[in-house]
C-alpha atoms as a PDB file:
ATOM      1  CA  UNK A   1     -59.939 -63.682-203.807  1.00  0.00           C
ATOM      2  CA  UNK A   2     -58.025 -63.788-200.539  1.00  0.00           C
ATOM      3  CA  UNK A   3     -55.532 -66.742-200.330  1.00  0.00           C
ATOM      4  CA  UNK A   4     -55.409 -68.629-197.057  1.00  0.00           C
ATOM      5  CA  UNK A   5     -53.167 -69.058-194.582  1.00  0.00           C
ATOM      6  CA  UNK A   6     -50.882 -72.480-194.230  1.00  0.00           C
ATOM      7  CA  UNK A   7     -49.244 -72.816-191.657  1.00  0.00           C
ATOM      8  CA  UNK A   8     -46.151 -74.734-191.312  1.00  0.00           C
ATOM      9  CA  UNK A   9     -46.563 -78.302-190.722  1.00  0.00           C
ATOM     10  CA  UNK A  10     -44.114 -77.722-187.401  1.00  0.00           C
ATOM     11  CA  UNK A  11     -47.275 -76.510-186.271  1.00  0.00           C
ATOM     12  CA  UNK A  12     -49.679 -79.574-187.341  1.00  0.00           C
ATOM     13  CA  UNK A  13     -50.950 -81.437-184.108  1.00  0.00           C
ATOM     14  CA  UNK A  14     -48.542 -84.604-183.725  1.00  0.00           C
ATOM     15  CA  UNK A  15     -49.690 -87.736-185.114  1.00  0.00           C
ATOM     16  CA  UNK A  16     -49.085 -90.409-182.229  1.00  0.00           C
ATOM     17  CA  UNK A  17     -48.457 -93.215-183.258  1.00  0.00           C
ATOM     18  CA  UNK A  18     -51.494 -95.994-182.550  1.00  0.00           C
ATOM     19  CA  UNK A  19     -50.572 -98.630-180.979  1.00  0.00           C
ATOM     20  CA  UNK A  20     -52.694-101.668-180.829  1.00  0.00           C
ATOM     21  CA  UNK A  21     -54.411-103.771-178.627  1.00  0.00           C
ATOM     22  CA  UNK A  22     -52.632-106.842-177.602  1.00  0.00           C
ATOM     23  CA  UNK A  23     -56.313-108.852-177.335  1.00  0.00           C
ATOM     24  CA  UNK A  24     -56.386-110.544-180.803  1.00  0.00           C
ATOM     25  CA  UNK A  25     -59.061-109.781-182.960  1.00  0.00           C
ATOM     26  CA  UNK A  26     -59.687-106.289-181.326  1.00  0.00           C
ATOM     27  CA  UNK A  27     -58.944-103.400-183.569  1.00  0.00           C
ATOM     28  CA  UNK A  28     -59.249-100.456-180.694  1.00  0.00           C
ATOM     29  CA  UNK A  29     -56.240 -98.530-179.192  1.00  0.00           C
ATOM     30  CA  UNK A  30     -53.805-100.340-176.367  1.00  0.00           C
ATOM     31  CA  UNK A  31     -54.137 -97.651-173.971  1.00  0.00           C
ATOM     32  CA  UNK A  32     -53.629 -99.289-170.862  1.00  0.00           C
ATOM     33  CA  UNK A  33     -50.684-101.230-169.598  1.00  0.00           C
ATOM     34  CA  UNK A  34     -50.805-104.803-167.590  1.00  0.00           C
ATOM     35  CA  UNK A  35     -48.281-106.436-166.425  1.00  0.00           C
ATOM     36  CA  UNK A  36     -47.342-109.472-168.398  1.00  0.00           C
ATOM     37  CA  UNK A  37     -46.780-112.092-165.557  1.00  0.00           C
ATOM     38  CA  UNK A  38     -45.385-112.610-162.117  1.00  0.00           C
ATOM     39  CA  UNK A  39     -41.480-112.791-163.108  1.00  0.00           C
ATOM     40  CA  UNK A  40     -41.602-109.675-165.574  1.00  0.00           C
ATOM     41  CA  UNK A  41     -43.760-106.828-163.749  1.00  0.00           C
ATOM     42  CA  UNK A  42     -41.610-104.418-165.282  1.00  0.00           C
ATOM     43  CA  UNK A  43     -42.647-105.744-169.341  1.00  0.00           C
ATOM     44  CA  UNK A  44     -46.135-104.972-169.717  1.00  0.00           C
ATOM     45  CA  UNK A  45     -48.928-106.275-172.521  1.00  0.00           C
ATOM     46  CA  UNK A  46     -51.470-103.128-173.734  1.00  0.00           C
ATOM     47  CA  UNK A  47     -54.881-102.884-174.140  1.00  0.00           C
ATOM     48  CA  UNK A  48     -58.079-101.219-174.715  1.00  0.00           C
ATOM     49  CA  UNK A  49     -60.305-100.260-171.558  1.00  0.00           C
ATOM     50  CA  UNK A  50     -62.515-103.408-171.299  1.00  0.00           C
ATOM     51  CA  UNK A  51     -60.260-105.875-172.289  1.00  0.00           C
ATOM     52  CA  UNK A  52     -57.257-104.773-169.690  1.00  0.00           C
ATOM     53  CA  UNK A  53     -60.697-104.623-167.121  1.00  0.00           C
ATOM     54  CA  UNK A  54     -61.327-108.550-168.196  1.00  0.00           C
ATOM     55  CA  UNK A  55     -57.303-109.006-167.947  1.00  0.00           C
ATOM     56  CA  UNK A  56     -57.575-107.366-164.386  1.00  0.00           C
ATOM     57  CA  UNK A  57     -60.543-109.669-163.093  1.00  0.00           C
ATOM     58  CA  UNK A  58     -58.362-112.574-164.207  1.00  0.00           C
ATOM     59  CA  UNK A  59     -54.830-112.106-162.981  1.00  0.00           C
ATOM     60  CA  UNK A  60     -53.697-113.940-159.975  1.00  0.00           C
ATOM     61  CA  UNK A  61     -50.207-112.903-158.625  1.00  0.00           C
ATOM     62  CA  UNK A  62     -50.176-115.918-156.042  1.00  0.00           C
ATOM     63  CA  UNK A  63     -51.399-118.273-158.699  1.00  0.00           C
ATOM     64  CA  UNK A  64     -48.512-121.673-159.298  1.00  0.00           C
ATOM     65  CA  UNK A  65     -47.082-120.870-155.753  1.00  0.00           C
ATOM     66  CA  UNK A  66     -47.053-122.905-152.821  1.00  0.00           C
ATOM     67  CA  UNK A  67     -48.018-121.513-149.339  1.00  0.00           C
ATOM     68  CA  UNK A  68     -44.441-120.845-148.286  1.00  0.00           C
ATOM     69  CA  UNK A  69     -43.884-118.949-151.465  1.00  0.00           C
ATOM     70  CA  UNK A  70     -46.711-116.922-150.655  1.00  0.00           C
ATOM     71  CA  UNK A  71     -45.951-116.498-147.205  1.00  0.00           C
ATOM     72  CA  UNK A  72     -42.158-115.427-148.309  1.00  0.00           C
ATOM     73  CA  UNK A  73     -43.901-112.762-150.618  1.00  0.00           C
ATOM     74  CA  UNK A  74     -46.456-111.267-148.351  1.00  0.00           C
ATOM     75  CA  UNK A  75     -43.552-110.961-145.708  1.00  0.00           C
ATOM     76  CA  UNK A  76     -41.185-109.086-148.362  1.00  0.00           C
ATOM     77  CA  UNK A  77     -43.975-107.391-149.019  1.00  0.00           C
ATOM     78  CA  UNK A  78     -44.280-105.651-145.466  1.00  0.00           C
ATOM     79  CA  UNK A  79     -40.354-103.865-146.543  1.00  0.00           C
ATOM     80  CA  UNK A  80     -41.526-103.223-150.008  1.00  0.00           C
ATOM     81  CA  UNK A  81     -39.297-105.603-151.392  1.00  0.00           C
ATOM     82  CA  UNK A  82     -36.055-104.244-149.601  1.00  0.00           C
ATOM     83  CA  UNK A  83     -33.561-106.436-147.263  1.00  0.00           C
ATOM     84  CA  UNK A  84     -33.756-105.814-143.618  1.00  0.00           C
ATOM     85  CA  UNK A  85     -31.828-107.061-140.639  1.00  0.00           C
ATOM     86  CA  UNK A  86     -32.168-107.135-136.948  1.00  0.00           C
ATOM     87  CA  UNK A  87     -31.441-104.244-134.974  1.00  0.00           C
ATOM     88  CA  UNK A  88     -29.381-106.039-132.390  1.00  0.00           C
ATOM     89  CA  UNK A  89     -27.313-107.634-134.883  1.00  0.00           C
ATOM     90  CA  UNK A  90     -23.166-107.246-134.109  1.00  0.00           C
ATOM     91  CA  UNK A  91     -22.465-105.186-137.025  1.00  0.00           C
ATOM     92  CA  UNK A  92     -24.780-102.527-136.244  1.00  0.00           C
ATOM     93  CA  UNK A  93     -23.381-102.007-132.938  1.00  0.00           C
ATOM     94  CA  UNK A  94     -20.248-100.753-135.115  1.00  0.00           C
ATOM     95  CA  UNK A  95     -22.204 -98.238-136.569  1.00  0.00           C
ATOM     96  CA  UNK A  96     -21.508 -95.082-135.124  1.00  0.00           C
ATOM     97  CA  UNK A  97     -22.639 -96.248-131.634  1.00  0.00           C
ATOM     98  CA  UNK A  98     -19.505 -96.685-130.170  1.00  0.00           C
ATOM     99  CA  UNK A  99     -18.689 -93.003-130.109  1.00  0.00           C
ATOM    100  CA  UNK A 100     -22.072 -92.364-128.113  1.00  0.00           C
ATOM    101  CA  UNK A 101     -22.411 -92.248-124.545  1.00  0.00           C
ATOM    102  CA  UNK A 102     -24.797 -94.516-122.842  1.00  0.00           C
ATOM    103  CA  UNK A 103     -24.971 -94.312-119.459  1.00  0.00           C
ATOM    104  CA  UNK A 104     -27.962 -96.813-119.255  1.00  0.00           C
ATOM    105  CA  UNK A 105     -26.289 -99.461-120.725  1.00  0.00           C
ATOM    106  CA  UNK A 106     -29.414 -99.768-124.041  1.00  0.00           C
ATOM    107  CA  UNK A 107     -27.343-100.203-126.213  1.00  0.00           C
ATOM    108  CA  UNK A 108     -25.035-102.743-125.152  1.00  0.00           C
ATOM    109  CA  UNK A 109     -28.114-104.879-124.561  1.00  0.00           C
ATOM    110  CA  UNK A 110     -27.433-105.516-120.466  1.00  0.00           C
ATOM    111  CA  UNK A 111     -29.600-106.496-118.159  1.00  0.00           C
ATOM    112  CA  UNK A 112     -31.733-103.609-116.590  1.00  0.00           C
ATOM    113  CA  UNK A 113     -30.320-103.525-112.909  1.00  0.00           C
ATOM    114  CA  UNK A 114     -26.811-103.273-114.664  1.00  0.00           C
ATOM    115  CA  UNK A 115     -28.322-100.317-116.490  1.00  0.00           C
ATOM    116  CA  UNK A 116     -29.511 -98.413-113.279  1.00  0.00           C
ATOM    117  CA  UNK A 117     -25.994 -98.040-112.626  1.00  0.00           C
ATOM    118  CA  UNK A 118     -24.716 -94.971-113.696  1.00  0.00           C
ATOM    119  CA  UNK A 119     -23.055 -91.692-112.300  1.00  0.00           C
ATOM    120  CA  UNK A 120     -23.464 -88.170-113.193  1.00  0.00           C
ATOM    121  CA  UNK A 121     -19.901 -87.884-115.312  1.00  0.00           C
ATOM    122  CA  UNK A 122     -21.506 -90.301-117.790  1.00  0.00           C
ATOM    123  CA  UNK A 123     -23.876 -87.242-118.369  1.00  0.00           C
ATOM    124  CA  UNK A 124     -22.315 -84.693-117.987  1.00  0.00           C
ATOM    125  CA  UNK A 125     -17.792 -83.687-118.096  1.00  0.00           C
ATOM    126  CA  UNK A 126     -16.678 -83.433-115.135  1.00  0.00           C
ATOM    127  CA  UNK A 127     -15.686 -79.322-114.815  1.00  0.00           C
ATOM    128  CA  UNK A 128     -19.427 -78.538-115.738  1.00  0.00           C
ATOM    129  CA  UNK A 129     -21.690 -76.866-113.589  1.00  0.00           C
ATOM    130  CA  UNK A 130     -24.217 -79.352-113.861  1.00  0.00           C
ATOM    131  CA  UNK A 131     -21.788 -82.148-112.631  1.00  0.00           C
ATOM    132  CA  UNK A 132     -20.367 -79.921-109.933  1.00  0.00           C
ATOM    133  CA  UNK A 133     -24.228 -79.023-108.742  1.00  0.00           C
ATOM    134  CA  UNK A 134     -25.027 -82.788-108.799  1.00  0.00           C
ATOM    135  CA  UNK A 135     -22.358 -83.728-106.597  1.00  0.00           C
ATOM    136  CA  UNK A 136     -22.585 -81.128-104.144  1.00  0.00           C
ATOM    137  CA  UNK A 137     -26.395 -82.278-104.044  1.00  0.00           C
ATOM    138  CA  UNK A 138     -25.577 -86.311-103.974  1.00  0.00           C
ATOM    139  CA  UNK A 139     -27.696 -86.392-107.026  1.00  0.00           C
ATOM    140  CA  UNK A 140     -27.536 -88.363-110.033  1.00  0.00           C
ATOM    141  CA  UNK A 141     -29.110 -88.179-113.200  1.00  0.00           C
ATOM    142  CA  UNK A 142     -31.631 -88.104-113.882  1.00  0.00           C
ATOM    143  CA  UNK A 143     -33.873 -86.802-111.142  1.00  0.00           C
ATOM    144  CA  UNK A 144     -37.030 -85.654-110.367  1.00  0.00           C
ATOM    145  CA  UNK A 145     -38.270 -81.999-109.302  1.00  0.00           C
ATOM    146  CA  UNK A 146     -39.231 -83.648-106.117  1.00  0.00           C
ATOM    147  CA  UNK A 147     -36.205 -85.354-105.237  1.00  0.00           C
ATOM    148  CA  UNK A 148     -34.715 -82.197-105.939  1.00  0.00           C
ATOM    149  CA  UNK A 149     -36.576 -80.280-103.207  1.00  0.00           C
ATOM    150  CA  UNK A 150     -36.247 -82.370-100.794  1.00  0.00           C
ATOM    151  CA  UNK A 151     -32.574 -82.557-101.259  1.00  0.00           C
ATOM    152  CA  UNK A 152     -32.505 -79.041-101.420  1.00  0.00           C
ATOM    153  CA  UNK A 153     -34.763 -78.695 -98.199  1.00  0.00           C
ATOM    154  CA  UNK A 154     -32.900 -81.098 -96.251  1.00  0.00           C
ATOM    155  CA  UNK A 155     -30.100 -78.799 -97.153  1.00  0.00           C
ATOM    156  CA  UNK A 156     -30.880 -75.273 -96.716  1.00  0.00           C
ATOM    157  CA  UNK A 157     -31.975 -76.597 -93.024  1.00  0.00           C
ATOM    158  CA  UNK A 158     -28.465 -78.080 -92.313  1.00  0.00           C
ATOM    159  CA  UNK A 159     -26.828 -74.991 -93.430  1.00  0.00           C
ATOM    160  CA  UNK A 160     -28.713 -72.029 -92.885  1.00  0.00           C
ATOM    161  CA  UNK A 161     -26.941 -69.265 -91.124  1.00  0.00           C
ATOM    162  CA  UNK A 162     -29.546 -69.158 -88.150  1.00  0.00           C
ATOM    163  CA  UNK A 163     -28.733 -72.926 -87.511  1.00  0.00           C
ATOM    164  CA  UNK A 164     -24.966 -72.948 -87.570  1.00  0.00           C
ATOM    165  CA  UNK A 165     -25.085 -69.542 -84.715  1.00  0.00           C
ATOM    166  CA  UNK A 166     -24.642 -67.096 -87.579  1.00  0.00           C
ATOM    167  CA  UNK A 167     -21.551 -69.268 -89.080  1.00  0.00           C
ATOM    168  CA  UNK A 168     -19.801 -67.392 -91.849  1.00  0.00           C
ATOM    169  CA  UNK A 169     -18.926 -70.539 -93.922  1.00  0.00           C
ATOM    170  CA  UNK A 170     -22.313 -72.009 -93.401  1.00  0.00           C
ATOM    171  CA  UNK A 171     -23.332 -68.872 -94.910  1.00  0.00           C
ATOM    172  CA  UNK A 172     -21.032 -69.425 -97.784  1.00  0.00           C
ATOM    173  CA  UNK A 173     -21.880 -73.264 -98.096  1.00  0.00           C
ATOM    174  CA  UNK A 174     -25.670 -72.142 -98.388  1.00  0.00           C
ATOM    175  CA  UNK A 175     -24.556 -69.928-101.131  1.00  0.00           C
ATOM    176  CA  UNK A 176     -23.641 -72.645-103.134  1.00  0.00           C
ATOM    177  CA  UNK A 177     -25.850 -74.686-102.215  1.00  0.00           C
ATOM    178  CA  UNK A 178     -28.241 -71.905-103.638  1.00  0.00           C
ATOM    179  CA  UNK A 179     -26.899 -72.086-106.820  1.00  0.00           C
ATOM    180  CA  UNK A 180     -26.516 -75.333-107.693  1.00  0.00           C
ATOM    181  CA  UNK A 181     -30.020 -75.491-106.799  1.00  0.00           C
ATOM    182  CA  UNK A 182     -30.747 -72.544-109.219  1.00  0.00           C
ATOM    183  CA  UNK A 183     -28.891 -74.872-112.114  1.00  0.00           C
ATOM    184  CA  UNK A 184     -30.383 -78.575-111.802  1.00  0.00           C
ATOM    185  CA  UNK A 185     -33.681 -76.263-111.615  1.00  0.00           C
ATOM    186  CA  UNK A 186     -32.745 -74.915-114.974  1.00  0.00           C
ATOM    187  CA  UNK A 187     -31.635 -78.644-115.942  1.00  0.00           C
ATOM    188  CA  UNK A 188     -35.267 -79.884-115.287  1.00  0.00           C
ATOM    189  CA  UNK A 189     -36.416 -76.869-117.364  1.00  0.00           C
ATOM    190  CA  UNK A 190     -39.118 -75.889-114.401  1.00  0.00           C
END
């Protein structure tokens, strides 16, 4: 006769432990967790499948609270629970901002015709091309493609060789003129 097999009980399937339900009188498994009440979400009761159904028809989060406590919890509720603060608070203006450039003044919270005021060299340092091109325009930034052209129009007719009597330095001014054209068109990414 052939002798079986055992294997090691390392190998058994694990016995879980059962853990009951926390309905009395109901001898089935606790396998699903409730929470126990409003201050302790985190502790939870078990139970079998139709009595934690029965607890979940029952339970009232809001019930014992007054309106403005639910109010105050629905409002928490919109941060998930987490603090906030107003953007436009003091402190946050300490925050990194100050080493930012803002030429339109958003930041600081003035009034918008205060915040039109701005010059190119709040844009851009002063050796750059794009600063020396928006100067020799009379433009500041930002712009648009059309004021652009017609600056550069307006230009390229007050400078052109065949205007000035075939002028050498008008011919050099247009040359320039040219290019800083050629770079705020590069700038507006045409």
């Amino acid at each position: 006769m052939a002798r079986k097999y055992k294997w090691h009980p390392f190998f058994d399937e694990p016995q879980v432990p059962r853990r009951p339900c926390d309905q009395e009188g109901c001898d089935l498994s606790g396998e699903f967790k409730a929470p126990r009440d409003q201050a302790n979400l985190k502790e939870y009761r078990w139970f079998c499948l139709e009595h934690v159904r029965a607890y979940n028809e029952r339970w009232n989060y809001y019930s014992g609270m007054n309106e403005q406590e639910i109010e105050r919890e629905r409002r928490l509720d919109v941060t998930w629970q987490r603090p906030t603060w107003p953007f436009a608070r003091a402190a946050s203006k300490t925050f990194l901002f100050h080493q930012k450039r803002d030429p339109l003044n958003i930041l600081d919270g003035h009034r918008q015709e205060e915040a039109l005021s701005y010059d190119a060299s709040s844009w851009f340092p002063p050796e750059t091309e794009e600063a020396k091109a928006l100067a020799l325009m009379g433009l500041t930034y930002p712009f648009t493609r059309k004021e652009l052209k017609v600056c550069y129009v307006e230009f390229a007719k007050k400078y052109h060789p065949d205007m000035n009597g075939g002028s050498r330095e008008a011919e050099t001014r247009l040359k320039t003129i040219n290019h800083a054209y050629e770079v705020l068109k590069k700038l507006l990414k045409f």
